[in-house]
N, C-alpha and C. Protein backbone atom coordinates (compact mmCIF):
# COMPACT_ATOMS: atom_id res chain seq x y z
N UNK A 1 -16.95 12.16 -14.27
CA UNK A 1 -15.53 12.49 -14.34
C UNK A 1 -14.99 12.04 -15.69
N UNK A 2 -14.12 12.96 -16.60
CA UNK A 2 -13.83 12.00 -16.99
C UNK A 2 -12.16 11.60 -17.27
N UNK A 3 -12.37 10.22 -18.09
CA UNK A 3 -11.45 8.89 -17.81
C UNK A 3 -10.22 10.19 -18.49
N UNK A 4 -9.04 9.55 -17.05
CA UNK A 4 -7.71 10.26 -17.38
C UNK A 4 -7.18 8.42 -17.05
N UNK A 5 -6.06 8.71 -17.61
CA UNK A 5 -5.15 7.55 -17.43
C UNK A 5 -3.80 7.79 -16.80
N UNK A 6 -3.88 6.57 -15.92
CA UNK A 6 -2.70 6.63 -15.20
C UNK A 6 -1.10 6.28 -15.18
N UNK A 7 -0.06 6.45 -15.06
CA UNK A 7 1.28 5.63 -15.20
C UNK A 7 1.20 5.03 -13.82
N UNK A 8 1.70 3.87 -13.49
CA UNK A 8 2.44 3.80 -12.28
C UNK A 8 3.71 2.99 -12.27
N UNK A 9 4.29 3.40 -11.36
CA UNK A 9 6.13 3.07 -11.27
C UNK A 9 6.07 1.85 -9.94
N UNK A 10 6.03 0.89 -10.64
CA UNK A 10 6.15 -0.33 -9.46
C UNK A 10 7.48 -1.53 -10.04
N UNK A 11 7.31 -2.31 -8.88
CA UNK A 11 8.09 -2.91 -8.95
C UNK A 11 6.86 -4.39 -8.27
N UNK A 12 7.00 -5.62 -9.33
CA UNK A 12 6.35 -7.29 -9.19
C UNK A 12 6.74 -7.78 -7.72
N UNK A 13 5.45 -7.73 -7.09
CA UNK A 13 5.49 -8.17 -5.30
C UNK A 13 5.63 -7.09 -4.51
N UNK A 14 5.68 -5.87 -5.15
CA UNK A 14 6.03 -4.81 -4.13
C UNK A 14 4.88 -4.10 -4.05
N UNK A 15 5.14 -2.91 -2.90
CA UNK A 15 3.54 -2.54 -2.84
C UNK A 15 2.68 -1.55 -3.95
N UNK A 16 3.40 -1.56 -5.15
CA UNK A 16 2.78 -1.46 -6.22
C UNK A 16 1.43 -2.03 -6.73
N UNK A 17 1.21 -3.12 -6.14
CA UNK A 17 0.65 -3.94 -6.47
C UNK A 17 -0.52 -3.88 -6.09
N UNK A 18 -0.69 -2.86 -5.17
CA UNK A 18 -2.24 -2.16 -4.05
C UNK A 18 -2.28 -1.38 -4.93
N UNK A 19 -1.75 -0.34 -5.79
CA UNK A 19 -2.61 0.41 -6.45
C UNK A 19 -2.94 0.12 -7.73
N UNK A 20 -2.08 -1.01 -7.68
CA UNK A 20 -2.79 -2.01 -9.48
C UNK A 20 -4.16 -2.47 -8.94
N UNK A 21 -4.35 -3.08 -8.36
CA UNK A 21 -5.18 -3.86 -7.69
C UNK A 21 -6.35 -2.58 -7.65
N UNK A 22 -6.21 -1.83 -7.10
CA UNK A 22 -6.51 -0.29 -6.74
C UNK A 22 -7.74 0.19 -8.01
N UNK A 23 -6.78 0.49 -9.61
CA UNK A 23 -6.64 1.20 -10.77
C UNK A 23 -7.54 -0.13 -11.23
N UNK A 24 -7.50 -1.24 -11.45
CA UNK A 24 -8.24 -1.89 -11.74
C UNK A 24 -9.66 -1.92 -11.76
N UNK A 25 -9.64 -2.28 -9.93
CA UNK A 25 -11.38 -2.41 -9.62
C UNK A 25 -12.00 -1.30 -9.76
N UNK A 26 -11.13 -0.20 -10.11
CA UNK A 26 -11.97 1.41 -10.53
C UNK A 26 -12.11 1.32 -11.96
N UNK A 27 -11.50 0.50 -12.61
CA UNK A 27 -11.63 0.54 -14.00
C UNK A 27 -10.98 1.49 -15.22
N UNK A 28 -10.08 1.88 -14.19
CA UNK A 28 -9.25 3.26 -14.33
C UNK A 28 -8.15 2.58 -15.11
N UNK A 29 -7.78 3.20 -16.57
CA UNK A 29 -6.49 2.52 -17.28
C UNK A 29 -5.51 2.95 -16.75
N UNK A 30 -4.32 2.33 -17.01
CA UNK A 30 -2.74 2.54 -16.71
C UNK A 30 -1.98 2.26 -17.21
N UNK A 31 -0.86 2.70 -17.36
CA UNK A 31 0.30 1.48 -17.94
C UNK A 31 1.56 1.67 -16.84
N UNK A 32 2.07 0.64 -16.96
CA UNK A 32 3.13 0.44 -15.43
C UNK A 32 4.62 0.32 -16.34
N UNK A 33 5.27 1.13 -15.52
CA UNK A 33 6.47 0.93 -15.58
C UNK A 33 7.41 0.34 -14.62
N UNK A 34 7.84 -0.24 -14.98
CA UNK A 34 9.20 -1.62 -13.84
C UNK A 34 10.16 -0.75 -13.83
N UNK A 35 10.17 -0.51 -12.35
CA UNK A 35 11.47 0.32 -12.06
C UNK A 35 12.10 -0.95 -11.34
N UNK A 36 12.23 -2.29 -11.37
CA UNK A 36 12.98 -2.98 -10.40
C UNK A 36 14.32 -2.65 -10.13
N UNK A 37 15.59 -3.19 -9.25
CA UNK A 37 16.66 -2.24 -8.85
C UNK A 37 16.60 -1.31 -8.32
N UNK A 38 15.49 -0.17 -8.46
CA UNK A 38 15.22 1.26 -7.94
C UNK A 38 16.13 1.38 -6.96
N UNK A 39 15.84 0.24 -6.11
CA UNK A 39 16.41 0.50 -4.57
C UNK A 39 18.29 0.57 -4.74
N UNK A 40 18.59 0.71 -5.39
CA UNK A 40 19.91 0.50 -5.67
C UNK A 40 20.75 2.00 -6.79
N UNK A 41 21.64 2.07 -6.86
CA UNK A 41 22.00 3.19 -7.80
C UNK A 41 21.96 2.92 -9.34
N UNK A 42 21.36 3.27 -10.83
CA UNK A 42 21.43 2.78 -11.62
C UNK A 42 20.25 3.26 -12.46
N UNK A 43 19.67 2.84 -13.74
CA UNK A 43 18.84 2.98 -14.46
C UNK A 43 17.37 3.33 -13.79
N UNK A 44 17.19 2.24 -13.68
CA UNK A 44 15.80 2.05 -12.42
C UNK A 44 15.72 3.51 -11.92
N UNK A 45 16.46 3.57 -10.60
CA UNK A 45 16.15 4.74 -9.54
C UNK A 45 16.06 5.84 -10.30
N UNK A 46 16.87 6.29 -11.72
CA UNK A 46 17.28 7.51 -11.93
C UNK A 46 15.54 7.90 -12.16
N UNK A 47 14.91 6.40 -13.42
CA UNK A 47 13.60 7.04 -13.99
C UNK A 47 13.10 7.30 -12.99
N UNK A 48 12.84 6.37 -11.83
CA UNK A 48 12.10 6.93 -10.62
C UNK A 48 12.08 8.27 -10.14
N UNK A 49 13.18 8.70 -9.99
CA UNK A 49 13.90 9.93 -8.76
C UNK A 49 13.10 10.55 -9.78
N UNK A 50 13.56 10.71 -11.21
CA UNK A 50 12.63 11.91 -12.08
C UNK A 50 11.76 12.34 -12.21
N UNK A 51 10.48 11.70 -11.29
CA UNK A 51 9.27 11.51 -11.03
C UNK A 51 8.54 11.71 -9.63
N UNK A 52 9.58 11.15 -8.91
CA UNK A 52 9.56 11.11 -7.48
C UNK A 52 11.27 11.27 -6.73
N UNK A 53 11.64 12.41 -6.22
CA UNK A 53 12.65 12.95 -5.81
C UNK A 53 12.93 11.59 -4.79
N UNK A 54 11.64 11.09 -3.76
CA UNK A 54 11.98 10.31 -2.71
C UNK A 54 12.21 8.60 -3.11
N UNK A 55 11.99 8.37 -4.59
CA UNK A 55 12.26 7.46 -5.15
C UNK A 55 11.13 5.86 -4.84
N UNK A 56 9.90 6.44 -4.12
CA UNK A 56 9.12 5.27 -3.94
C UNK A 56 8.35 4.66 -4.73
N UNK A 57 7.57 3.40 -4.41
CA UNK A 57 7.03 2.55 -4.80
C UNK A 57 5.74 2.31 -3.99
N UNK A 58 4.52 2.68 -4.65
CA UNK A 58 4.23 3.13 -6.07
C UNK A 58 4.04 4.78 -6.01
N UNK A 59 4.42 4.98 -7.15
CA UNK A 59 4.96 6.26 -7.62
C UNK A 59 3.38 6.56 -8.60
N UNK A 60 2.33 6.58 -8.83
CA UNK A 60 1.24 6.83 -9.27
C UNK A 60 1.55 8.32 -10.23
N UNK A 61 1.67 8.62 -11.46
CA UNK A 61 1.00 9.82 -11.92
C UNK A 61 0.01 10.19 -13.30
N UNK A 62 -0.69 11.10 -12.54
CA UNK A 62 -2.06 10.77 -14.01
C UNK A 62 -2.01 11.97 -15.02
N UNK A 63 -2.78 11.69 -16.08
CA UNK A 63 -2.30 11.71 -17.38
C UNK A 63 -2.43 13.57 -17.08
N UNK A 64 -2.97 14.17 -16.06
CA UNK A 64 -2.45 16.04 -15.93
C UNK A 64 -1.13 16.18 -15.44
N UNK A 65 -0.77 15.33 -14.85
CA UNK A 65 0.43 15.72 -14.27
C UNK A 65 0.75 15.60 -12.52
N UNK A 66 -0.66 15.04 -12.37
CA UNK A 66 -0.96 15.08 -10.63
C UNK A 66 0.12 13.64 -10.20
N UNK A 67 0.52 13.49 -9.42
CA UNK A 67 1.86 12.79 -8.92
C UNK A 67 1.21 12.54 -7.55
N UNK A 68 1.09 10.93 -7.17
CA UNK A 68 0.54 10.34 -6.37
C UNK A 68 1.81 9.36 -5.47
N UNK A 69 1.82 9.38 -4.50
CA UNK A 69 2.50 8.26 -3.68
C UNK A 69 1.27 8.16 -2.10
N UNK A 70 2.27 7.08 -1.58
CA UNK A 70 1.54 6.82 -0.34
C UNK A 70 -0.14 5.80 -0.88
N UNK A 71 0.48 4.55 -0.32
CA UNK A 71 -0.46 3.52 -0.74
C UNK A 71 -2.14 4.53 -0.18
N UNK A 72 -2.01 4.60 0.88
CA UNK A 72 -3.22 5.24 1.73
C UNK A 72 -4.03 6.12 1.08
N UNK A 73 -3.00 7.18 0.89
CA UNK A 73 -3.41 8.28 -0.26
C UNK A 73 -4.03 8.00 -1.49
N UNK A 74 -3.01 7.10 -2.19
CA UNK A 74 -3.87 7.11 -3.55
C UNK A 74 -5.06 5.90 -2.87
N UNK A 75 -5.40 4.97 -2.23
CA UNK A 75 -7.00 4.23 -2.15
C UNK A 75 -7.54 5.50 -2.12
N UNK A 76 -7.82 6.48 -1.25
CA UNK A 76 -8.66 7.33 -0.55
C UNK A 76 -8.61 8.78 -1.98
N UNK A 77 -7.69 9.04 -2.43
CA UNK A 77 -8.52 9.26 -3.66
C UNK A 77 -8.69 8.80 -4.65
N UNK A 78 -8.49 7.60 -5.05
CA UNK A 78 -9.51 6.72 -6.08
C UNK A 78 -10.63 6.27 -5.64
N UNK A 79 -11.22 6.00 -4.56
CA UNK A 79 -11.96 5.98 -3.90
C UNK A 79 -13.41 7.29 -4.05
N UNK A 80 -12.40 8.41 -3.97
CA UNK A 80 -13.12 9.91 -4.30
C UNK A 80 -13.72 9.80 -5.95
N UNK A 81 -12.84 9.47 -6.34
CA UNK A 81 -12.32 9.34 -7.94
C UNK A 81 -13.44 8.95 -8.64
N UNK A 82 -13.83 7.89 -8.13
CA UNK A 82 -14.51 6.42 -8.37
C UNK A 82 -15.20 6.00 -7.71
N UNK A 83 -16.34 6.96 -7.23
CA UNK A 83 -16.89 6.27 -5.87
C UNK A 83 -18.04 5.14 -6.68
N UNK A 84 -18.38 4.82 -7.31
CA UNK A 84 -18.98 3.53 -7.44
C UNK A 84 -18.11 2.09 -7.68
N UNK A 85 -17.04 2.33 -7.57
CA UNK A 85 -15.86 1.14 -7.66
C UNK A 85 -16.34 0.17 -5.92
N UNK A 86 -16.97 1.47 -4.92
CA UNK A 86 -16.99 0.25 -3.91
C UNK A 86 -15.52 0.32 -2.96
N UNK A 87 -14.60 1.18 -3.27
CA UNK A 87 -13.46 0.74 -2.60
C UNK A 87 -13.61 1.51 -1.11
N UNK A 88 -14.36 2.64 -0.64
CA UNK A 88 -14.69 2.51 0.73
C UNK A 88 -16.16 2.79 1.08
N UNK A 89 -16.60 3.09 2.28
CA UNK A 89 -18.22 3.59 2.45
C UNK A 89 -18.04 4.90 2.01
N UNK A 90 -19.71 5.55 1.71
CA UNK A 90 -19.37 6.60 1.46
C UNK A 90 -19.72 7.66 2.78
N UNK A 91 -19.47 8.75 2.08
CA UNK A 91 -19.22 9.99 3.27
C UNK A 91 -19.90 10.18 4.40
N UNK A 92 -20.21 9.83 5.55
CA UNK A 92 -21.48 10.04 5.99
C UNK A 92 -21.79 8.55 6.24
N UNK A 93 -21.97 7.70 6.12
CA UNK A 93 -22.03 6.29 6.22
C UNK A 93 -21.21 5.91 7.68
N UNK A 94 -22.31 5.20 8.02
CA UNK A 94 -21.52 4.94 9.61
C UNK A 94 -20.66 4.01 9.34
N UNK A 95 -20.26 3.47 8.70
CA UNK A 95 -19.04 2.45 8.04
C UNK A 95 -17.34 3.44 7.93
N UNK A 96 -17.38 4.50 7.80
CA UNK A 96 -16.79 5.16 7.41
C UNK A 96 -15.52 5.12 8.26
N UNK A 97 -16.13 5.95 9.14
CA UNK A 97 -14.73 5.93 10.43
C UNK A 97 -13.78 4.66 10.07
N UNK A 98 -14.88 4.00 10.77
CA UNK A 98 -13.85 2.24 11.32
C UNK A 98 -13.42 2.08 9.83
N UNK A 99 -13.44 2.28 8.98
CA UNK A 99 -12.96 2.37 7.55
C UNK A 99 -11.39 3.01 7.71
N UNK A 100 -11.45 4.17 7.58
CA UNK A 100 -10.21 5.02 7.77
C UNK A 100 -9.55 4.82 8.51
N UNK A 101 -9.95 4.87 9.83
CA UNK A 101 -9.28 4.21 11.11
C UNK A 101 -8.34 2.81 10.88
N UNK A 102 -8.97 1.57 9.90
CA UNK A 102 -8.50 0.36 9.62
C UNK A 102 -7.90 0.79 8.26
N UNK A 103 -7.88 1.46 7.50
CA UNK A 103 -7.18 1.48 6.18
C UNK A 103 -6.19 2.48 6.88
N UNK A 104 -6.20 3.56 7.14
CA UNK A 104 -4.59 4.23 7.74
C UNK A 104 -3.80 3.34 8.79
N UNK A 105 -4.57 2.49 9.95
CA UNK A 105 -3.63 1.57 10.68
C UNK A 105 -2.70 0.27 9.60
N UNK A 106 -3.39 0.11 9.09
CA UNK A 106 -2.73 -1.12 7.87
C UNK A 106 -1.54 -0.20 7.15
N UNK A 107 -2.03 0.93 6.55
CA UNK A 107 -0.61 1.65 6.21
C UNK A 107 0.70 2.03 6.70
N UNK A 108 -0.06 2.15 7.91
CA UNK A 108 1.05 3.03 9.05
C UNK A 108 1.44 2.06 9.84
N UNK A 109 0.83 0.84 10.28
CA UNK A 109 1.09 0.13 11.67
C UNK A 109 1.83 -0.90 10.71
N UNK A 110 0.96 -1.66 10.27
CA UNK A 110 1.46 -3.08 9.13
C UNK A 110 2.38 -2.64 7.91
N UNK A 111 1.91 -1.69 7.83
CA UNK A 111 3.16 -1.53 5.61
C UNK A 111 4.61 -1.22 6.05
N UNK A 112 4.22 -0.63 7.03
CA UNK A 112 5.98 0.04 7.55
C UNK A 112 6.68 -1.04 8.33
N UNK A 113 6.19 -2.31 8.48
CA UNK A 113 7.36 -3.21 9.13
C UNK A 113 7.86 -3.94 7.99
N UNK A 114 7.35 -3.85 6.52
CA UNK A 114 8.36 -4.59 5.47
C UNK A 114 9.25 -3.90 5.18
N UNK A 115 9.46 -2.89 5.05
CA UNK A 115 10.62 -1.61 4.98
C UNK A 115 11.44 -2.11 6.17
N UNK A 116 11.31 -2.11 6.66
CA UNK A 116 12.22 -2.43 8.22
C UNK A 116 12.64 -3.96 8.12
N UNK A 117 11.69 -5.08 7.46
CA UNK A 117 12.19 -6.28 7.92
C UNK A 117 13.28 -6.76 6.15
N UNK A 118 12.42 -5.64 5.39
CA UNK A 118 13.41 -6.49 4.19
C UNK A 118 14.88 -5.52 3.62
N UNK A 119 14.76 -4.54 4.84
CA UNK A 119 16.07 -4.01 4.83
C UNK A 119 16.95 -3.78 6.45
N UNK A 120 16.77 -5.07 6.94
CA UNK A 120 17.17 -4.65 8.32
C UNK A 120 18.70 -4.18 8.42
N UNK A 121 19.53 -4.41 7.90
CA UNK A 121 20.69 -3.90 7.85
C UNK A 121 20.80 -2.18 7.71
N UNK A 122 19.80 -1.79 7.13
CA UNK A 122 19.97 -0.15 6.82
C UNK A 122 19.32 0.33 8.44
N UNK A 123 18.58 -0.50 9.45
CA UNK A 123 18.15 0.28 10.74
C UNK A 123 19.37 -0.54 11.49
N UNK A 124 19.68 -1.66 11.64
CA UNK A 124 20.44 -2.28 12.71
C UNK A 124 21.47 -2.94 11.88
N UNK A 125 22.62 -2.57 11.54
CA UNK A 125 23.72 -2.92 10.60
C UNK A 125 24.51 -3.98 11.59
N UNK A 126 24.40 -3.92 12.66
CA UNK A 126 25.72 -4.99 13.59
C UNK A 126 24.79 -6.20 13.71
N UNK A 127 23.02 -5.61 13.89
CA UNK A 127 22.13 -7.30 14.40
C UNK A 127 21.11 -7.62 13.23
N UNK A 128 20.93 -7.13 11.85
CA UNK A 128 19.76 -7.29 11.43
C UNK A 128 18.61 -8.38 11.31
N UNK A 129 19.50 -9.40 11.23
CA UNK A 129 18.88 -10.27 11.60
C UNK A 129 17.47 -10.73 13.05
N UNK A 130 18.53 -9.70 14.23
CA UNK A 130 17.62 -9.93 15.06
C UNK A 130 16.42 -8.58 14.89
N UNK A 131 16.28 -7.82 14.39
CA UNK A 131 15.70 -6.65 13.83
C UNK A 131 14.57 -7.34 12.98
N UNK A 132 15.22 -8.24 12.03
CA UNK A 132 14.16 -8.64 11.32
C UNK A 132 12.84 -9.61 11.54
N UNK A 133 13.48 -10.86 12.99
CA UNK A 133 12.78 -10.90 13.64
C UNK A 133 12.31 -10.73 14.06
N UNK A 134 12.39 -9.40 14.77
CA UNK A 134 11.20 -8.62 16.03
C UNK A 134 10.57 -8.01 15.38
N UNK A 135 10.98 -7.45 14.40
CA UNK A 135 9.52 -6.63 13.24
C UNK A 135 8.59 -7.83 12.50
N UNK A 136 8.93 -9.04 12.50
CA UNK A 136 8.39 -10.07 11.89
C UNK A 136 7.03 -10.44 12.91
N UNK A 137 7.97 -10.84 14.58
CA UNK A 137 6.72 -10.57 15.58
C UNK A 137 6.10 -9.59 15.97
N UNK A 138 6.31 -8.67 15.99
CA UNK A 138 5.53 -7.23 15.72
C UNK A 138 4.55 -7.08 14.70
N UNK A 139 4.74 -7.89 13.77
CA UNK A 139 3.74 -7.77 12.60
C UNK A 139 2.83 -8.87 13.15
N UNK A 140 3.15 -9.53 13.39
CA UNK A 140 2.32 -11.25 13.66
C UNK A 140 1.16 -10.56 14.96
N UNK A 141 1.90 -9.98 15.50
CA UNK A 141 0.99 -9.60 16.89
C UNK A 141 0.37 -8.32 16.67
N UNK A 142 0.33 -7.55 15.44
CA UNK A 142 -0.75 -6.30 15.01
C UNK A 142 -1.84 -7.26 14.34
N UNK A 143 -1.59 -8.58 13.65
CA UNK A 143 -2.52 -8.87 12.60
C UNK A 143 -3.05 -10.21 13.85
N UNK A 144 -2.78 -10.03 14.91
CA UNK A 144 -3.33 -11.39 15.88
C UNK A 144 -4.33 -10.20 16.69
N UNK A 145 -4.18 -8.66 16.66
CA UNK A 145 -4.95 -7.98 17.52
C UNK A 145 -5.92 -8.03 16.65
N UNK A 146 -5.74 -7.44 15.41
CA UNK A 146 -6.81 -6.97 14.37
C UNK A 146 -7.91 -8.52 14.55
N UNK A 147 -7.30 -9.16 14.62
CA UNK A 147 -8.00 -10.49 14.50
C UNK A 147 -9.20 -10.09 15.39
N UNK A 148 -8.62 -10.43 16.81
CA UNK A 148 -9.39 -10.47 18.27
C UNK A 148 -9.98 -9.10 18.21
N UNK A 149 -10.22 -7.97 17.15
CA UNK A 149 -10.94 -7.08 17.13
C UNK A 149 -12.41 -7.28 16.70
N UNK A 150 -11.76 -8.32 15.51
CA UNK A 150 -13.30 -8.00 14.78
C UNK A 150 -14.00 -9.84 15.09
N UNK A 151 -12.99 -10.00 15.97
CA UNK A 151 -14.01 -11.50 16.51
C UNK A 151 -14.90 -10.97 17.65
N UNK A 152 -14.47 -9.83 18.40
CA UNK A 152 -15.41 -9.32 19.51
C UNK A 152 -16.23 -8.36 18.75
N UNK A 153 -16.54 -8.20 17.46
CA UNK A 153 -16.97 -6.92 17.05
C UNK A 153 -16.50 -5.45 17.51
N UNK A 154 -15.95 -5.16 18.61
CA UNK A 154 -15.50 -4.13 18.76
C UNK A 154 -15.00 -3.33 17.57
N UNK A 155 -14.23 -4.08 16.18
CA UNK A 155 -13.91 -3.36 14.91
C UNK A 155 -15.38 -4.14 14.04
N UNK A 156 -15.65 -3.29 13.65
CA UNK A 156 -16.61 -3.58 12.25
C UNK A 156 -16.65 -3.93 11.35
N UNK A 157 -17.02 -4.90 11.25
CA UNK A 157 -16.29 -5.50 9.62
C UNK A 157 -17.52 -5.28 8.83
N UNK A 158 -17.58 -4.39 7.98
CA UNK A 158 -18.46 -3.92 6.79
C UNK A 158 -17.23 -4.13 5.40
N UNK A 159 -17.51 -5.06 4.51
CA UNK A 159 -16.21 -4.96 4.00
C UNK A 159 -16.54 -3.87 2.89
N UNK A 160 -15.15 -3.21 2.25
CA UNK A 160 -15.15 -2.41 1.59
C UNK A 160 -13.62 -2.93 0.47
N UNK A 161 -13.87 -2.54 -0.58
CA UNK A 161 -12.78 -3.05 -1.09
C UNK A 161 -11.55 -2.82 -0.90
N UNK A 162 -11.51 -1.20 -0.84
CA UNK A 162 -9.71 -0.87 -0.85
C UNK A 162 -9.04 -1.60 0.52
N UNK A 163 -10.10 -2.11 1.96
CA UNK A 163 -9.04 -2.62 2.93
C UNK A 163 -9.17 -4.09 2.58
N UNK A 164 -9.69 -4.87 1.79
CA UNK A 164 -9.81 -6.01 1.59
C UNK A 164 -8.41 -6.57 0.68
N UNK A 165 -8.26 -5.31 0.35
CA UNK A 165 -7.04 -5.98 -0.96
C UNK A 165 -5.97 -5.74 0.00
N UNK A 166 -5.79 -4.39 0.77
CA UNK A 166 -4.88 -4.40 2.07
C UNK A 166 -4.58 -5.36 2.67
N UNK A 167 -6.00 -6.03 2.94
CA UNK A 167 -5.07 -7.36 4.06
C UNK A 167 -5.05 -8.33 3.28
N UNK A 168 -5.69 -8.35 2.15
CA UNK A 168 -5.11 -9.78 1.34
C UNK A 168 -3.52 -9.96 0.84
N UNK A 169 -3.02 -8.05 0.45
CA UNK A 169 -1.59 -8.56 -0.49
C UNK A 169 -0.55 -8.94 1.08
N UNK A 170 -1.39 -7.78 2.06
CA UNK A 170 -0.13 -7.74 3.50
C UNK A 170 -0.27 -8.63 4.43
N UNK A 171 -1.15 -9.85 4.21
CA UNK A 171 -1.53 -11.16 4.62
C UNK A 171 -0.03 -12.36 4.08
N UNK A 172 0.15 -11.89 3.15
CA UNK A 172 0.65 -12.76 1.99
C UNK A 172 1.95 -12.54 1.54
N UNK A 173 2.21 -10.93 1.77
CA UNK A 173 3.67 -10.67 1.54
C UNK A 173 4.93 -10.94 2.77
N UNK A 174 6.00 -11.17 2.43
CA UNK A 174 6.99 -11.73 3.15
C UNK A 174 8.10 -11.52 3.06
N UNK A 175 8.99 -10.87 3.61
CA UNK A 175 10.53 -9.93 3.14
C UNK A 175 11.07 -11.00 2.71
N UNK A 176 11.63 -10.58 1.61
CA UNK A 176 12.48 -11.21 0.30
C UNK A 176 11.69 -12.24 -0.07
N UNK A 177 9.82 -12.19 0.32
CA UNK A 177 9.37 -13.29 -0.54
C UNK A 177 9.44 -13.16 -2.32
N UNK A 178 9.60 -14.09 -3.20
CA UNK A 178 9.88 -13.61 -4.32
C UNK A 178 8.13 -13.59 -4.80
C-alpha cells in the first residue's frame, strides 16, 4: 500500500486518542488538529463542522480525501490498512469473531455511556446528576461482566491490539476527567 497520511481532528483525553494510539502502532503519519471547545459554538466547531457536518471526535481524514469517523470504523480499517500492525486477527482466524464481537461491544455498549455521563444535562436537564450516576453504574457493571467473561473463558482472550488500547484508554477515562 502505499503510505498516505492522515489529519485527525481531536480533542487531549477525548476519544481521539484511540485513533492516535490507532495511526501510531500502524506507523501511519498524521498531524492532529485541536479542535477543543468543538462542543460549544465558536472557532473550534466551525473547523470541525467543515469536515464533519456531525461535528465529532475523532474526525479522521486521509491525504485522498476519504473522511473517517466512528472509533470502530476507523480500528477495523486500519486494521485492513495495515494488517501487519497486529491490531486484529486476521480474516479467517478463529480469533476473529470474539474479536469484532468485543471491539463493536466496547464501542457501542462502553463508548456511548461517556457521551451520556459527561453531558448529562443534554439527556436529563431537571436530574443529571442522577443520570450521571446510573450511566456511571451501568458502565461499572458492563466492564464487571466483560470481566466474569473472560475469567470463565467463555470470551477469548487472544489479545489483539486495536481492543487492548480500547480497554486501556476506556478503563481509565472518567467524565470531566481532565
Amino acid at each position: 500500500m502505499t503510505e498516505q497520511s492522515w489529519t485527525v481532528f481531536g480533542v487531549a483525553g477525548w476519544g481521539s486518542v484511540l485513533a492516535e494510539a490507532l495511526l501510531t502502532r500502524c506507523g501511519a503519519p498524521y498531524q492532529y488538529v485541536d479542535v477543543e471547545g468543538f462542543d460549544a459554538p465558536g472557532p473550534a466547531r466551525d473547523r470541525l463542522v467543515a469536515v464533519n457536518p456531525l461535528a465529532q471526535i475523532p474526525t479522521l481524514i486521509r491525504a485522498d480525501g476519504l473522511v473517517m469517523t466512528e472509533s470502530v470504523a476507523i480500528a477495523l480499517l486500519l486494521a485492513e490498512l495495515y494488517p501487519n500492525a497486529g491490531l486484529a486477527p486476521a480474516v479467517g482466524s478463529p480469533a476473529r469473531a470474539a474479536f469484532l464481537r468485543r471491539l463493536v461491544w466496547m464501542g457501542t455498549a462502553v463508548y456511548s455511556t461517556f457521551g451520556y455521563a459527561d453531558y448529562p444535562q443534554r439527556w436529563a436537564p431537571s436530574e443529571p446528576e442522577v443520570l450521571r450516576e446510573t450511566v456511571r453504574e451501568h458502565r461499572r457493571a458492563l466492564w464487571i461482566n466483560y470481566e466474569a467473561a473472560l475469567a470463565s473463558r467463555s470470551e477469548p482472550l487472544d489479545p489483539d491490539w486495536a481492543t487492548s488500547v480500547f480497554i486501556s484508554v476506556m478503563t481509565r477515562w472518567g467524565p470531566g476527567r481532565a
